[in-house]
C-alpha atoms as a PDB file:
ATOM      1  CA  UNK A   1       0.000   0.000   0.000  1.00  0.00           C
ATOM      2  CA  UNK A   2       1.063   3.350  -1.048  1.00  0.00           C
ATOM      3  CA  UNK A   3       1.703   5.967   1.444  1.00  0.00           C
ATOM      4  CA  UNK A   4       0.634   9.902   1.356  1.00  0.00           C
ATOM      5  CA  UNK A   5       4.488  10.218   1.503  1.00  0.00           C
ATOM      6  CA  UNK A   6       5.495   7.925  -0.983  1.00  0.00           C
ATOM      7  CA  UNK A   7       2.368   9.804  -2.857  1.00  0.00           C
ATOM      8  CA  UNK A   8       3.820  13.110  -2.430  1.00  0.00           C
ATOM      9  CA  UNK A   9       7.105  11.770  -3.512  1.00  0.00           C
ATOM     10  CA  UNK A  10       5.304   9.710  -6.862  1.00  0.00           C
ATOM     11  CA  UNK A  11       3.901  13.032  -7.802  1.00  0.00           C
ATOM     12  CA  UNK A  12       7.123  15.513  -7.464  1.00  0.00           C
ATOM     13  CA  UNK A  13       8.939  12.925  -9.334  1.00  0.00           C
ATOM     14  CA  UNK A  14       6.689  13.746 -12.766  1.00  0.00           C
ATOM     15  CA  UNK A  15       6.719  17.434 -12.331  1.00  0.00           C
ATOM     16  CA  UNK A  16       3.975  17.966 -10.105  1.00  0.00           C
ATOM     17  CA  UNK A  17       4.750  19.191  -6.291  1.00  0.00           C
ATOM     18  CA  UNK A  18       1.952  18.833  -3.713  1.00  0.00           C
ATOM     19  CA  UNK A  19       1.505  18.879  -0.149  1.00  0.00           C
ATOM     20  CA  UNK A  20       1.302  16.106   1.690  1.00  0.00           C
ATOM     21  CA  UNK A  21      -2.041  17.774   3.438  1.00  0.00           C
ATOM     22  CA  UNK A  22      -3.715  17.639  -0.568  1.00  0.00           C
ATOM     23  CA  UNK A  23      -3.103  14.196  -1.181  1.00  0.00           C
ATOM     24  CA  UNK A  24      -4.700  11.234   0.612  1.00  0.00           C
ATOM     25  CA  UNK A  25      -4.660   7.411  -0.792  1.00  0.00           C
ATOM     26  CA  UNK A  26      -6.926   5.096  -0.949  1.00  0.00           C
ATOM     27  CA  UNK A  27      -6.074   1.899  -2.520  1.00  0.00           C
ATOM     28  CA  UNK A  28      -4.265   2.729  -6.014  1.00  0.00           C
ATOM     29  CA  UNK A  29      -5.229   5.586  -6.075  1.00  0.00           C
ATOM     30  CA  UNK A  30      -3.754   8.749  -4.974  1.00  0.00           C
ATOM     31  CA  UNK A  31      -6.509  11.730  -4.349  1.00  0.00           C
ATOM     32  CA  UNK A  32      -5.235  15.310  -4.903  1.00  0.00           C
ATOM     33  CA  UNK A  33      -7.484  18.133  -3.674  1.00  0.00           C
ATOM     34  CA  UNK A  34      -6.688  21.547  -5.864  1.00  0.00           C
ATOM     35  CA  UNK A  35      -7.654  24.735  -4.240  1.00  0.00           C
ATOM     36  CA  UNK A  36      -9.877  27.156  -6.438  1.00  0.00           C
ATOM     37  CA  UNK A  37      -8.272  30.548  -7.285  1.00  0.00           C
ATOM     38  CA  UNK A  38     -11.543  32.411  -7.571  1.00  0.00           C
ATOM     39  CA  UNK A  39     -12.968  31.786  -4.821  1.00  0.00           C
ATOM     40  CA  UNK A  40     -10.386  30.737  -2.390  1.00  0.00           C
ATOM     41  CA  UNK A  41     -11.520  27.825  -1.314  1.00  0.00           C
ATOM     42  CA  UNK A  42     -11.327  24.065  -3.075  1.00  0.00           C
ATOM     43  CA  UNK A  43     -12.136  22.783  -6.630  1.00  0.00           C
ATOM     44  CA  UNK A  44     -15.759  20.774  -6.752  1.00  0.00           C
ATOM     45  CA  UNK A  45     -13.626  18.186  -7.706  1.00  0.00           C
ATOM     46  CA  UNK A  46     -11.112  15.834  -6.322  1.00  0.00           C
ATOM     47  CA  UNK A  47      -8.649  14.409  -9.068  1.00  0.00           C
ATOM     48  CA  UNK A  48      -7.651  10.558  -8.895  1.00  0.00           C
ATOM     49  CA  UNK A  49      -4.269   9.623 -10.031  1.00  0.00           C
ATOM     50  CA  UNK A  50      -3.569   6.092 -10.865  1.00  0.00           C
ATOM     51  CA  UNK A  51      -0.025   5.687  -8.267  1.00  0.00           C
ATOM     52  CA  UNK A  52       0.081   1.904  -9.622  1.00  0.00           C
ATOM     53  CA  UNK A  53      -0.077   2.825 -13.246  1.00  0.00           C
ATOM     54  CA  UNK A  54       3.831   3.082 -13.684  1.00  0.00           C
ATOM     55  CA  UNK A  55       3.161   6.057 -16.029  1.00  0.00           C
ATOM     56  CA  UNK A  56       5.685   8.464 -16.558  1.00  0.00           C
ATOM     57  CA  UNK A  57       3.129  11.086 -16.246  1.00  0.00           C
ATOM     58  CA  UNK A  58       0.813  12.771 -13.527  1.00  0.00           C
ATOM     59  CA  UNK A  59      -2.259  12.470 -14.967  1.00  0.00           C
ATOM     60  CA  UNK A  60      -5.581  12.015 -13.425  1.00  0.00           C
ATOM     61  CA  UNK A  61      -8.018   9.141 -13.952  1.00  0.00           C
ATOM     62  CA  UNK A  62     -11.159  10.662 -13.053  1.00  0.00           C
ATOM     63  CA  UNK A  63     -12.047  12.687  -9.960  1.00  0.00           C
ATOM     64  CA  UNK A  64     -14.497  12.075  -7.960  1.00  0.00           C
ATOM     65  CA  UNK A  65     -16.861  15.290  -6.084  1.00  0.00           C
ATOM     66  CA  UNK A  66     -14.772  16.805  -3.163  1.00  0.00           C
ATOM     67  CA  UNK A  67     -17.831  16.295  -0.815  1.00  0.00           C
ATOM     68  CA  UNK A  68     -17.222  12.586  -1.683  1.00  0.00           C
ATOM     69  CA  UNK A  69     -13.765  12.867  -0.927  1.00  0.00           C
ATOM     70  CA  UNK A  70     -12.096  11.456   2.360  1.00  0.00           C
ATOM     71  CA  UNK A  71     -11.157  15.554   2.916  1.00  0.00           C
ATOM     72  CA  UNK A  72     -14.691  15.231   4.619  1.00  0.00           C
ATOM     73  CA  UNK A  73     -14.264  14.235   7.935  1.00  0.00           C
ATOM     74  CA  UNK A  74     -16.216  11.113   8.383  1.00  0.00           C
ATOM     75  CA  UNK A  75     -17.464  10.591   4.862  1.00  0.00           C
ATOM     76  CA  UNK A  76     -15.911   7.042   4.783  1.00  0.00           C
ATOM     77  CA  UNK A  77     -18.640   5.246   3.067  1.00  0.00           C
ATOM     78  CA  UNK A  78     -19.204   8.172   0.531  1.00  0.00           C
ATOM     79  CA  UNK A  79     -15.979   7.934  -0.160  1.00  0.00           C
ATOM     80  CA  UNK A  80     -16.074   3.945  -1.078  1.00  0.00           C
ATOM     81  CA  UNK A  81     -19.053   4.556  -3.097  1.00  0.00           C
ATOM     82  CA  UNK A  82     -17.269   7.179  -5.406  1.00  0.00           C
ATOM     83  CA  UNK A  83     -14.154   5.147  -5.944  1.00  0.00           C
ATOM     84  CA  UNK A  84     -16.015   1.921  -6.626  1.00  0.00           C
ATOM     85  CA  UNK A  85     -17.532   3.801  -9.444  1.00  0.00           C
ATOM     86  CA  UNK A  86     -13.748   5.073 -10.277  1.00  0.00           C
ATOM     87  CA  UNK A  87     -12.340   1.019 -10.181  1.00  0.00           C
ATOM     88  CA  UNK A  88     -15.477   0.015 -12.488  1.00  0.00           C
ATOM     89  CA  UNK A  89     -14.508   2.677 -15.052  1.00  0.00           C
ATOM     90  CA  UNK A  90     -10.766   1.508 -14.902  1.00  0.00           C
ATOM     91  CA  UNK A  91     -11.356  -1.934 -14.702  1.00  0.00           C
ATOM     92  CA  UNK A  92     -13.613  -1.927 -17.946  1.00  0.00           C
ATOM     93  CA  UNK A  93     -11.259   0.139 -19.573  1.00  0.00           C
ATOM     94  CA  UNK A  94      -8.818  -2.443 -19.010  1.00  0.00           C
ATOM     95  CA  UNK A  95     -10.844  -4.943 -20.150  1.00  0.00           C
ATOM     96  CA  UNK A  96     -11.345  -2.962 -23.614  1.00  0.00           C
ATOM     97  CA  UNK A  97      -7.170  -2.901 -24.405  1.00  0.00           C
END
């Protein structure tokens, strides 16, 4: 299992510094929170980057709404129900190569 260090480490290595306080990981995949610039607070959506991929690049998956996100305290089981959706879209995309 991947840690939010070894997260924050996967993601400077392809160009792309963040804080270990935007990134949380869940299973494969890492979870990167982006603060919104207009209205100083954070981006409706939560980007999820495949850290098991072995892609050169930072790229996200999908994302997944940030009040699904595990930055909501105690939103556990939201959280599993968004990324089971995320796995079923990668999983049948595997499928299809």
């Amino acid at each position: 299992m991947t840690t939010v260090a070894q997260a924050c480490h996967w993601f400077g290595e392809r160009g792309m510094p963040v804080s270990k306080r935007d990134i949380k990981v869940r299973g494969r995949w890492g979870l990167v929170r982006i603060r919104d610039e207009w209205n100083g607070g954070w981006d409706d959506e939560v980007d999820c980057y495949d850290l098991e991929s072995g892609s050169m690049w930072a790229e996200p998956w999908d994302g997944i709404l940030y009040g699904d996100s595990p930055f909501v305290p105690h939103n556990q089981e939201r959280t599993a129900v968004a990324l089971a959706r995320v796995d079923q879209s990668y999983e049948e995309h595997i499928e299809e190569d």
